[in-house]
PDB file of N, CA and C in Angstrom:
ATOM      1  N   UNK A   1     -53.619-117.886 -64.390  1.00  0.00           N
ATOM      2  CA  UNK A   1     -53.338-116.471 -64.510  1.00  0.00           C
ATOM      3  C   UNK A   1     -51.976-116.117 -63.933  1.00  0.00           C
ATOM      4  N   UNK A   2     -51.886-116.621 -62.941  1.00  0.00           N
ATOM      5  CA  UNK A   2     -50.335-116.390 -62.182  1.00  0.00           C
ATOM      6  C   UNK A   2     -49.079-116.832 -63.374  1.00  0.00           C
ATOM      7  N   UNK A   3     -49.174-117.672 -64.398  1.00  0.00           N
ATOM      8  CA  UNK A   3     -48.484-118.230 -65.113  1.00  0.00           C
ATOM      9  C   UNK A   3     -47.915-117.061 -65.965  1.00  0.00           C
ATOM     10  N   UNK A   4     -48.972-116.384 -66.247  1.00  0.00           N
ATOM     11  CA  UNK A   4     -48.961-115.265 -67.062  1.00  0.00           C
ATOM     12  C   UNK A   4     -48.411-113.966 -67.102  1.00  0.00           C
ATOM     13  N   UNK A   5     -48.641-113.586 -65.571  1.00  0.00           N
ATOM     14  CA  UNK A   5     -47.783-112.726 -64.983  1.00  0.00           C
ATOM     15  C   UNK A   5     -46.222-113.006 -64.624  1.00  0.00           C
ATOM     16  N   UNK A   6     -46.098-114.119 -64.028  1.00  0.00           N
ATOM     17  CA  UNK A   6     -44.495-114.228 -64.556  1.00  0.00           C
ATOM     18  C   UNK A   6     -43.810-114.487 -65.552  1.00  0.00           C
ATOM     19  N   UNK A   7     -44.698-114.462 -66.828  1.00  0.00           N
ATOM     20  CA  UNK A   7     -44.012-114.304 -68.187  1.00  0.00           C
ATOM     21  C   UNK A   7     -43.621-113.241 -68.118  1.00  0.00           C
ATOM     22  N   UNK A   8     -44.589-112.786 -67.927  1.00  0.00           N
ATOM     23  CA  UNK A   8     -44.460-111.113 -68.192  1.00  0.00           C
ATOM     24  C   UNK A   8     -43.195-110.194 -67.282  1.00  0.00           C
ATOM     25  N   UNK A   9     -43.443-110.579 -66.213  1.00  0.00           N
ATOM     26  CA  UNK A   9     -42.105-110.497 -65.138  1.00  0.00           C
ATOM     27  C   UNK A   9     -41.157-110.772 -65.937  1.00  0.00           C
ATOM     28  N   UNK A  10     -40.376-111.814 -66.384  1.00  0.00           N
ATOM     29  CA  UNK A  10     -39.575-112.738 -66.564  1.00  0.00           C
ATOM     30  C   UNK A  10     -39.228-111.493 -68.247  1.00  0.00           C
ATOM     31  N   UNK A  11     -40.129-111.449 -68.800  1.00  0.00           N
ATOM     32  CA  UNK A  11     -39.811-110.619 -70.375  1.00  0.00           C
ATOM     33  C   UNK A  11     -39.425-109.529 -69.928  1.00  0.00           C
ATOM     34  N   UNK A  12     -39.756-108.431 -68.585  1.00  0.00           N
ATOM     35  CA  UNK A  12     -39.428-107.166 -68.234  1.00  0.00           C
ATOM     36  C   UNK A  12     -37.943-107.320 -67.878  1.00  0.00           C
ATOM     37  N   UNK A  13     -37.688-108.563 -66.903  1.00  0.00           N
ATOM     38  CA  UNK A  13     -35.803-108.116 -66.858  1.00  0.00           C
ATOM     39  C   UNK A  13     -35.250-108.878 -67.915  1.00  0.00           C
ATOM     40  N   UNK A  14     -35.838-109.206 -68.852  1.00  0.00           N
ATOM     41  CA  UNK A  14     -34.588-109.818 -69.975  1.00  0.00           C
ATOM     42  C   UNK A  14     -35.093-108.404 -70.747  1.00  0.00           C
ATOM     43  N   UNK A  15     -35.898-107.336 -70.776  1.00  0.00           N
ATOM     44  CA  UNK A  15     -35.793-106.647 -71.678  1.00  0.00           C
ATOM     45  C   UNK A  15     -34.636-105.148 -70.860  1.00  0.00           C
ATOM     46  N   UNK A  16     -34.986-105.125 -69.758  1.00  0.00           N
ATOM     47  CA  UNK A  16     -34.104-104.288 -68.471  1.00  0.00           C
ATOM     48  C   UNK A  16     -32.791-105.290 -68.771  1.00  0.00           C
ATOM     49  N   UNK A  17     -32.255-106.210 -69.098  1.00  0.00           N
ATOM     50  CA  UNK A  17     -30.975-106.864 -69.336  1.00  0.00           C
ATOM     51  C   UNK A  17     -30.364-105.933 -70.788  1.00  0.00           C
ATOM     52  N   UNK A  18     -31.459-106.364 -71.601  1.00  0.00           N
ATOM     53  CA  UNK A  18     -30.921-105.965 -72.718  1.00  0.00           C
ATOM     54  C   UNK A  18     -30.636-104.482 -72.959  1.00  0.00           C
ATOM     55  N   UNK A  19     -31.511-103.370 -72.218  1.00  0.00           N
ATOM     56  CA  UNK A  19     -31.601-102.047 -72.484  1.00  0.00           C
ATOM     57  C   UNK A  19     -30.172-101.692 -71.639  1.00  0.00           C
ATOM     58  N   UNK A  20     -29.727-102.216 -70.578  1.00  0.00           N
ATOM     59  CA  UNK A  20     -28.665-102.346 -69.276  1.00  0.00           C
ATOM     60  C   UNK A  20     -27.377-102.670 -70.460  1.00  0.00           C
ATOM     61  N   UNK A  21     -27.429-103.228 -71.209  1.00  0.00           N
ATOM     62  CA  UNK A  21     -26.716-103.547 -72.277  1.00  0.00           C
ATOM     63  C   UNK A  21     -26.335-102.713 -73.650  1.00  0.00           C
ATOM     64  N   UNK A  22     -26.958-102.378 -73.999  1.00  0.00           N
ATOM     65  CA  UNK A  22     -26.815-101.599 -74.627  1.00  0.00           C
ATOM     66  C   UNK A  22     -26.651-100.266 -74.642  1.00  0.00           C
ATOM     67  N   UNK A  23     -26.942 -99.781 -73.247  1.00  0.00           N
ATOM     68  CA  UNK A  23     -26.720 -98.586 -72.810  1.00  0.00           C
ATOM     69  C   UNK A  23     -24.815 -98.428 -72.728  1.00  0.00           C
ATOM     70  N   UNK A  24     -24.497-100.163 -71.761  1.00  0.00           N
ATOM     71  CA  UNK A  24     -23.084 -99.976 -71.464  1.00  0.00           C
ATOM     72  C   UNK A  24     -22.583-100.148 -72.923  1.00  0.00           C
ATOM     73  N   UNK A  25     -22.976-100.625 -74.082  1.00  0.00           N
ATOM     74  CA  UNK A  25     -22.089-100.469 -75.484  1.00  0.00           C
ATOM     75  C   UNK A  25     -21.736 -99.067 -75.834  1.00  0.00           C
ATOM     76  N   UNK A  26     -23.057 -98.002 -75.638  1.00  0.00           N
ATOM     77  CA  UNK A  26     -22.349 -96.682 -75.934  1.00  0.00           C
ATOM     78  C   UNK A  26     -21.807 -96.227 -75.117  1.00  0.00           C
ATOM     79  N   UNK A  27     -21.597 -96.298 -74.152  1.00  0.00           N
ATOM     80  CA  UNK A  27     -20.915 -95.816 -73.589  1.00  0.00           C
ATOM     81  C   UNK A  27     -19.229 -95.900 -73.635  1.00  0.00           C
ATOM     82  N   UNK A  28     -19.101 -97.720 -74.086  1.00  0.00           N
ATOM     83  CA  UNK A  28     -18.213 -97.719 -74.581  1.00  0.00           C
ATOM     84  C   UNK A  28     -17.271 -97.223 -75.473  1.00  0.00           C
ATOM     85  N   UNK A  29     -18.580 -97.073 -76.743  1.00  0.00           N
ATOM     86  CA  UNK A  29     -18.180 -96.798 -78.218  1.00  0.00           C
ATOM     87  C   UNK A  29     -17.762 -95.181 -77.656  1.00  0.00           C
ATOM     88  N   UNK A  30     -18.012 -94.060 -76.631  1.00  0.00           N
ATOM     89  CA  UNK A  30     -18.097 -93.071 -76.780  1.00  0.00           C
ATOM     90  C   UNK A  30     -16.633 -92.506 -75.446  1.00  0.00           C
ATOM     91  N   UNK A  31     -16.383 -93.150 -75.232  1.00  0.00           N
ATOM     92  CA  UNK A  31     -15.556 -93.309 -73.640  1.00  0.00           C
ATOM     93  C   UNK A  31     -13.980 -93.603 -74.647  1.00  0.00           C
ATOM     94  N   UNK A  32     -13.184 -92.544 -74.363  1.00  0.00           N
ATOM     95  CA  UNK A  32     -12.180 -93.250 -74.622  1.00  0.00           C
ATOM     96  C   UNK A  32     -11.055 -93.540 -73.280  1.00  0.00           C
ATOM     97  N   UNK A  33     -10.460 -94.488 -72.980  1.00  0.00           N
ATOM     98  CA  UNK A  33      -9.619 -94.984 -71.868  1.00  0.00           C
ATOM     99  C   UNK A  33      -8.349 -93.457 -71.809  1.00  0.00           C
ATOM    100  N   UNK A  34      -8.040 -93.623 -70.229  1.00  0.00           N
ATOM    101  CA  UNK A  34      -7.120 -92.300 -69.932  1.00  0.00           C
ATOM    102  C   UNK A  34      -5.650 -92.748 -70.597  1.00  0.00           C
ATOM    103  N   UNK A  35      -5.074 -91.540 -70.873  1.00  0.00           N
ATOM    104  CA  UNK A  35      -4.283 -92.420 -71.748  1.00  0.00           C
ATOM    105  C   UNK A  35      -3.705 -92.507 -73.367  1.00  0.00           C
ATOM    106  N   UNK A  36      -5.213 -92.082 -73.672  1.00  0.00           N
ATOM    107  CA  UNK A  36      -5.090 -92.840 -75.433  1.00  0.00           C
ATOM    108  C   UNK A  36      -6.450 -91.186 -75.694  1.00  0.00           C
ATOM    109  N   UNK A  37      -6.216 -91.366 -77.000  1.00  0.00           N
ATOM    110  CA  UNK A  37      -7.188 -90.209 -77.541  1.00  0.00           C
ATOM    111  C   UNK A  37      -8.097 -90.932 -79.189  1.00  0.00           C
ATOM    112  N   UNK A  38      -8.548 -90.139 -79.611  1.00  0.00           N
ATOM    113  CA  UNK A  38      -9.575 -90.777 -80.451  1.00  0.00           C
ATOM    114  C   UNK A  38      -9.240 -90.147 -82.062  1.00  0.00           C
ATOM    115  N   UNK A  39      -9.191 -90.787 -82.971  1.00  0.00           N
ATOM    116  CA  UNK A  39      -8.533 -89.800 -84.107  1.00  0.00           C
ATOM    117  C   UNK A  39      -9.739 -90.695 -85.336  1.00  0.00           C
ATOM    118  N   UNK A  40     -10.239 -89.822 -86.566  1.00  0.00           N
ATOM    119  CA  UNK A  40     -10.377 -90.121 -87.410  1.00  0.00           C
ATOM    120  C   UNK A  40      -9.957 -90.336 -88.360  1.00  0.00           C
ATOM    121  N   UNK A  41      -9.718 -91.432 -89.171  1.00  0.00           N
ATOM    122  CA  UNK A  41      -9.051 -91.670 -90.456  1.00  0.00           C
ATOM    123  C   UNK A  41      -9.428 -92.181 -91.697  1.00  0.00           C
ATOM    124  N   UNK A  42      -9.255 -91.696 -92.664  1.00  0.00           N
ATOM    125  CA  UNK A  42      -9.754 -92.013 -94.150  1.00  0.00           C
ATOM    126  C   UNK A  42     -10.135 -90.817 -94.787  1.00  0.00           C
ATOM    127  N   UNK A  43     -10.386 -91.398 -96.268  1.00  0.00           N
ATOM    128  CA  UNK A  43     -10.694 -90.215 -97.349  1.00  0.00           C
ATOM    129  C   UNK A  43     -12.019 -89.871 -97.443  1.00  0.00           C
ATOM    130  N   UNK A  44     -12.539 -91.346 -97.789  1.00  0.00           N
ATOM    131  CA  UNK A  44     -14.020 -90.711 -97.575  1.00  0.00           C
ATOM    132  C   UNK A  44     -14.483 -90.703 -96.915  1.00  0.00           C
ATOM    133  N   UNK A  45     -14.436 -92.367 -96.029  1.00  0.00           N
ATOM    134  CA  UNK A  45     -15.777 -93.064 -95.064  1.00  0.00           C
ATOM    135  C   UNK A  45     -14.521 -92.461 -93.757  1.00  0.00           C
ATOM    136  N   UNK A  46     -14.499 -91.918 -93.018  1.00  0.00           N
ATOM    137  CA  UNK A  46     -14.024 -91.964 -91.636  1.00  0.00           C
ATOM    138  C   UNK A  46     -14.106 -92.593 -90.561  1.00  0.00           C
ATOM    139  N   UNK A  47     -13.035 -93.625 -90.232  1.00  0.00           N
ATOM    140  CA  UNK A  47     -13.236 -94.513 -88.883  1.00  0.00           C
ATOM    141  C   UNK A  47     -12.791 -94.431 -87.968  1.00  0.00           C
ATOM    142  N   UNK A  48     -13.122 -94.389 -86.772  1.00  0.00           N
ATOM    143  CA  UNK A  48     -12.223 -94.069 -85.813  1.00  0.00           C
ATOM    144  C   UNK A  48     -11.521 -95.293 -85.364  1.00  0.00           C
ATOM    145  N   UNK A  49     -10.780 -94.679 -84.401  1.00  0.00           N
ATOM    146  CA  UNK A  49      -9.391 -95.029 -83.922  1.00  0.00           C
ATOM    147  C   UNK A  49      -9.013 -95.070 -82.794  1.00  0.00           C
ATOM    148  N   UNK A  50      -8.674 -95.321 -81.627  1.00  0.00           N
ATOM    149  CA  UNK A  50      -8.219 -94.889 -80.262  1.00  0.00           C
ATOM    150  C   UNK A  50      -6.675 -95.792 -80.505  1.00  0.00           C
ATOM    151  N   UNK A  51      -6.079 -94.413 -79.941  1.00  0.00           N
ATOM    152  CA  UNK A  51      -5.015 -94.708 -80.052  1.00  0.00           C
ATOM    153  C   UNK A  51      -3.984 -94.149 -78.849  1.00  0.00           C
ATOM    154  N   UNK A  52      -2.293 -94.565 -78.616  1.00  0.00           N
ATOM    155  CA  UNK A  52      -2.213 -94.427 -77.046  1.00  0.00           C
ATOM    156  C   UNK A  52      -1.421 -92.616 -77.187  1.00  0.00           C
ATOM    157  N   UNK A  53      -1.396 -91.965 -76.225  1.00  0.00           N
ATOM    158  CA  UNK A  53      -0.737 -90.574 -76.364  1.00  0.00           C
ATOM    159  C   UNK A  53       0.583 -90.852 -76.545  1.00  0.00           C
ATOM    160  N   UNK A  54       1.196 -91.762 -76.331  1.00  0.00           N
ATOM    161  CA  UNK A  54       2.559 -91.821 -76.466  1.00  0.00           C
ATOM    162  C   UNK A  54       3.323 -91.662 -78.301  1.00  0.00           C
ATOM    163  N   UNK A  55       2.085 -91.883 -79.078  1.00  0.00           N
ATOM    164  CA  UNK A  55       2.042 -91.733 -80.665  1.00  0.00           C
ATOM    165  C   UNK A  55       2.572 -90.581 -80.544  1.00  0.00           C
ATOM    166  N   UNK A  56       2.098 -88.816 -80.047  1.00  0.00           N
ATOM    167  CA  UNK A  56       1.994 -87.866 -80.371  1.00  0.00           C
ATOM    168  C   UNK A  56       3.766 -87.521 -80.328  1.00  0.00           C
ATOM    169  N   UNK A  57       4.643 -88.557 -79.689  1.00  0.00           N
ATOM    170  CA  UNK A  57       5.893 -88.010 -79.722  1.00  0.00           C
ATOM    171  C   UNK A  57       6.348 -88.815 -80.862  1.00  0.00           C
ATOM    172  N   UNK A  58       5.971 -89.462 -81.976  1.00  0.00           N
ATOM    173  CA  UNK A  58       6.833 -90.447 -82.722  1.00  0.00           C
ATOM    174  C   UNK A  58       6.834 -89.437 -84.168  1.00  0.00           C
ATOM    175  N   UNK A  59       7.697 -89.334 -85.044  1.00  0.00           N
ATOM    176  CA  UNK A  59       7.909 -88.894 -85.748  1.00  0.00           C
ATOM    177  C   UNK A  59       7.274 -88.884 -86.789  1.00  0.00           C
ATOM    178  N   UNK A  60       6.936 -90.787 -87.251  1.00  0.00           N
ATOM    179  CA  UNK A  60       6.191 -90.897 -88.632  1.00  0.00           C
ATOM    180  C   UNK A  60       4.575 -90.226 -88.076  1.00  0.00           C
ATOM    181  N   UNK A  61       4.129 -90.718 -86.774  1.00  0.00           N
ATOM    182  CA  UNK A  61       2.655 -89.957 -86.635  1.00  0.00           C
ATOM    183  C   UNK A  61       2.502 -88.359 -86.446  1.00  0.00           C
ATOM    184  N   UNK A  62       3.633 -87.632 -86.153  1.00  0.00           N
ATOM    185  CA  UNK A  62       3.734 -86.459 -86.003  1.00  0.00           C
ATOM    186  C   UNK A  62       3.523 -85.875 -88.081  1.00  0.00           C
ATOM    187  N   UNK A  63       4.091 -86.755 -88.655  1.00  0.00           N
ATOM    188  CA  UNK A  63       4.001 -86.364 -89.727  1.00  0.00           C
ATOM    189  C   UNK A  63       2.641 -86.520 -90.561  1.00  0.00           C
ATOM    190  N   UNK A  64       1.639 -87.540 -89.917  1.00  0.00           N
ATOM    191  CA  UNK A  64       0.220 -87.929 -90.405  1.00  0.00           C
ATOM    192  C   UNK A  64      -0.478 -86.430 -89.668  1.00  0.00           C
ATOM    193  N   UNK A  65      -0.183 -85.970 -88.643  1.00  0.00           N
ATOM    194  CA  UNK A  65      -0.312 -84.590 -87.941  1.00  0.00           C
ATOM    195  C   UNK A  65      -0.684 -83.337 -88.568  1.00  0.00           C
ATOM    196  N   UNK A  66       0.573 -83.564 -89.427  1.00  0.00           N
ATOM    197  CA  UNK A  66       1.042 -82.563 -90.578  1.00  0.00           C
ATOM    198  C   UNK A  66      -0.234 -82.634 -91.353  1.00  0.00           C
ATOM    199  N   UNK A  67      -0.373 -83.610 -92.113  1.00  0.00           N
ATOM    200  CA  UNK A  67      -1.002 -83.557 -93.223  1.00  0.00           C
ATOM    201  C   UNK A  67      -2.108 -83.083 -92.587  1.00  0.00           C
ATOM    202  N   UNK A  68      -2.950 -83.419 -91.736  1.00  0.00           N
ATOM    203  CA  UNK A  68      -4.219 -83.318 -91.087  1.00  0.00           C
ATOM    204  C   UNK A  68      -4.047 -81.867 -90.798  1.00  0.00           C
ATOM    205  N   UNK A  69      -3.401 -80.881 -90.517  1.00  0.00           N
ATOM    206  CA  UNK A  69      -3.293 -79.243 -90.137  1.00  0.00           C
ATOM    207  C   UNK A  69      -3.175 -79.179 -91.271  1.00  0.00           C
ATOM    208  N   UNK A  70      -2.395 -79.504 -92.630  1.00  0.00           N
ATOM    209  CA  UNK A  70      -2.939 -78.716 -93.953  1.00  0.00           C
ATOM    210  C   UNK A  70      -4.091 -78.883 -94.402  1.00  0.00           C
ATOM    211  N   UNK A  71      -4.362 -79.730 -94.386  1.00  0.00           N
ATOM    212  CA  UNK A  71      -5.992 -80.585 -94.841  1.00  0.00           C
ATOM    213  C   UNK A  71      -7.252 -79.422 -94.287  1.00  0.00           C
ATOM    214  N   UNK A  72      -6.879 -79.639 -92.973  1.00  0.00           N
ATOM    215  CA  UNK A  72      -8.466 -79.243 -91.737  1.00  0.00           C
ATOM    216  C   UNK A  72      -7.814 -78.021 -91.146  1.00  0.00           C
ATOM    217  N   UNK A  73      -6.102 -77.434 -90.864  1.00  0.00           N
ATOM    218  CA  UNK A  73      -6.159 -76.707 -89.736  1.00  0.00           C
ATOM    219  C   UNK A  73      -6.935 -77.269 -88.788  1.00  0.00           C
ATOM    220  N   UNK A  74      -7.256 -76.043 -87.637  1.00  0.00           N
ATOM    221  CA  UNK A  74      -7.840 -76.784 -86.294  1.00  0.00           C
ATOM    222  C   UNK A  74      -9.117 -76.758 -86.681  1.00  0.00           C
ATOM    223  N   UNK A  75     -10.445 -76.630 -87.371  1.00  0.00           N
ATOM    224  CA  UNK A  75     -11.158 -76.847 -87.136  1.00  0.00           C
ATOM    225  C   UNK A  75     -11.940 -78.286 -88.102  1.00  0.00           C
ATOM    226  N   UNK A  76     -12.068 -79.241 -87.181  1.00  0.00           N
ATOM    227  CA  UNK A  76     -12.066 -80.428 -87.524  1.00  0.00           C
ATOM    228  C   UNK A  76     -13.503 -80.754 -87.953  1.00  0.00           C
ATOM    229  N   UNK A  77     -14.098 -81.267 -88.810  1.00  0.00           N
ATOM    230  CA  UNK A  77     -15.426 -81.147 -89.321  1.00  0.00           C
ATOM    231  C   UNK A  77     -16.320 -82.656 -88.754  1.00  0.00           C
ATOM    232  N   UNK A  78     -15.449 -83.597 -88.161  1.00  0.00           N
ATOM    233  CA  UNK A  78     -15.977 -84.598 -87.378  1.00  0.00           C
ATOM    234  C   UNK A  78     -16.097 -84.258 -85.961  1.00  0.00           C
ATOM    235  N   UNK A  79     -15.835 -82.702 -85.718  1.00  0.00           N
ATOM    236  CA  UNK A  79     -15.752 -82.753 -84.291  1.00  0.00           C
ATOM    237  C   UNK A  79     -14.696 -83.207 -83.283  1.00  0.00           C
ATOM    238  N   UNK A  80     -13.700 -83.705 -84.086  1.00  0.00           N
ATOM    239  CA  UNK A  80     -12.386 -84.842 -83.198  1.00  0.00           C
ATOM    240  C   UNK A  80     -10.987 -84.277 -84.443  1.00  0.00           C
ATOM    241  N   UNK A  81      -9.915 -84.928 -84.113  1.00  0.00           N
ATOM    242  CA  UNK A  81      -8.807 -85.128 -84.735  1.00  0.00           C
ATOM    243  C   UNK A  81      -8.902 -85.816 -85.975  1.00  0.00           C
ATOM    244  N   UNK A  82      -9.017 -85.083 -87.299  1.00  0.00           N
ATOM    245  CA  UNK A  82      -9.018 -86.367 -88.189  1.00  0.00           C
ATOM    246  C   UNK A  82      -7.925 -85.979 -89.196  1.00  0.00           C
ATOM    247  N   UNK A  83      -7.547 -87.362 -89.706  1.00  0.00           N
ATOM    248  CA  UNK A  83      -6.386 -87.865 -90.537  1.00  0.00           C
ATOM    249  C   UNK A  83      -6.721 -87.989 -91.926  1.00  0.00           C
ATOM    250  N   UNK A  84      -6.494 -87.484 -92.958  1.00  0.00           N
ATOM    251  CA  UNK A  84      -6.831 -87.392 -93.904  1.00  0.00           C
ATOM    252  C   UNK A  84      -5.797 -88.131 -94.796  1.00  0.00           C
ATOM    253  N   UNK A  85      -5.834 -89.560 -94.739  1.00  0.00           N
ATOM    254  CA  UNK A  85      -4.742 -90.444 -95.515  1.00  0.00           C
ATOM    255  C   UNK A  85      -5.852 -92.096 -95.133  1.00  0.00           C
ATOM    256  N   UNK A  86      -5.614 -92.735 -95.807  1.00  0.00           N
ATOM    257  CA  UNK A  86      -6.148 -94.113 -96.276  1.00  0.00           C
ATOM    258  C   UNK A  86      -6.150 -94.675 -94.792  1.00  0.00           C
ATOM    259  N   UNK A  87      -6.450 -95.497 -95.090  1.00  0.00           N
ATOM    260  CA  UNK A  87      -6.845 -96.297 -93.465  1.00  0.00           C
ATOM    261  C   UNK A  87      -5.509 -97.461 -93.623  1.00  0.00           C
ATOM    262  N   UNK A  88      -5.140 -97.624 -94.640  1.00  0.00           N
ATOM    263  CA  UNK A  88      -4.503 -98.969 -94.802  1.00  0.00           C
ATOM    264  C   UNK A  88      -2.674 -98.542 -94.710  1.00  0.00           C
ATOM    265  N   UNK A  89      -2.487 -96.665 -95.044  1.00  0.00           N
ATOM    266  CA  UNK A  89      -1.445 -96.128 -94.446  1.00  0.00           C
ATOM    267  C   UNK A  89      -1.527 -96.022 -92.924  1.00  0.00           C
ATOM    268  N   UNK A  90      -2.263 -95.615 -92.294  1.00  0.00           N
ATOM    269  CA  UNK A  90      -2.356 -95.465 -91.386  1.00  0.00           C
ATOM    270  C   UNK A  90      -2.306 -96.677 -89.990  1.00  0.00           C
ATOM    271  N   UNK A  91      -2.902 -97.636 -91.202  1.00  0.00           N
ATOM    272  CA  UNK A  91      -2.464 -99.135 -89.850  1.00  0.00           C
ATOM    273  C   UNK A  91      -1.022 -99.362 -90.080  1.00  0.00           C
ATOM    274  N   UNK A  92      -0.514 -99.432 -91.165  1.00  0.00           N
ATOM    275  CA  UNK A  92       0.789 -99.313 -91.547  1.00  0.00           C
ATOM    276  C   UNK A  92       1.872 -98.727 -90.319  1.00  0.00           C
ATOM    277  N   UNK A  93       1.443 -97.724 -90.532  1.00  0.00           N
ATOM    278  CA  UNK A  93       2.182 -96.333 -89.768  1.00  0.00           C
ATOM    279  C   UNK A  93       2.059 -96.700 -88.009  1.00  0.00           C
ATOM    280  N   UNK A  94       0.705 -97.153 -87.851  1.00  0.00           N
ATOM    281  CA  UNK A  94       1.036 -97.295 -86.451  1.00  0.00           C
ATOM    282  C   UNK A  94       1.224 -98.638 -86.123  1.00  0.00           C
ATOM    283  N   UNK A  95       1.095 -99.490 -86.896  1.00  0.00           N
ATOM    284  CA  UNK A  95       1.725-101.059 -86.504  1.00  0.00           C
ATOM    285  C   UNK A  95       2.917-100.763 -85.964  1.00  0.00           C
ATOM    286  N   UNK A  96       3.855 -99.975 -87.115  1.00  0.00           N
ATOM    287  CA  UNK A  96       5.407 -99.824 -86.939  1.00  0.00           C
ATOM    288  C   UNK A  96       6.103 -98.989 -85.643  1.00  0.00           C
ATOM    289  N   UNK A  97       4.725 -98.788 -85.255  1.00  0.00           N
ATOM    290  CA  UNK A  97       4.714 -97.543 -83.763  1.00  0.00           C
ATOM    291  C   UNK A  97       4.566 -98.542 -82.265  1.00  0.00           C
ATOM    292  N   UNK A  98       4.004 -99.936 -82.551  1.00  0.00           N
ATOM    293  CA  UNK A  98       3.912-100.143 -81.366  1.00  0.00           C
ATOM    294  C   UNK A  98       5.284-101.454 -80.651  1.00  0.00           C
TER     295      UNK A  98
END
């Protein structure tokens, strides 16, 4: 019987491991570092992005800016900053930024 109970022990902190775990993933996914801000991008599917504040002074991203205030103005329908141009301009655009 004792055998049994430390299975059972033994399954409670690998399942307290895993819940300990997955708790710290969202937190991740939801945390953005000081520093950098969080932007959405694409037409249809929207992905995010973290990206560093120092973007907000560069010219070509000031101009992805643009488009996003004609698009949305301020009220943003993801709740965040979003970019309304392809994902594949947009890595483009900030490759050339860093």
């Amino acid at each position: 019987m004792a055998f049994g109970l430390a299975g059972i022990a033994n399954g409670k902190k690998a399942l307290r491991r895993t819940l300990s775990g997955l708790k710290e993933a969202a937190l991740k996914s939801t945390t953005v570092p000081k520093g950098y801000f969080a932007v959405y991008v694409g037409q249809d599917q929207k992905k995010r992005y973290i990206v560093p504040l120092s973007y907000l002074n560069e010219p070509a991203f000031q101009e992805l800016l643009s488009l996003a205030e004609e698009e949305f103005g301020y009220d943003h329908p993801m709740g965040g900053l979003t970019i309304p141009c392809r994902e594949d301009i947009f890595i483009d655009v900030t490759s050339q930024l860093n």
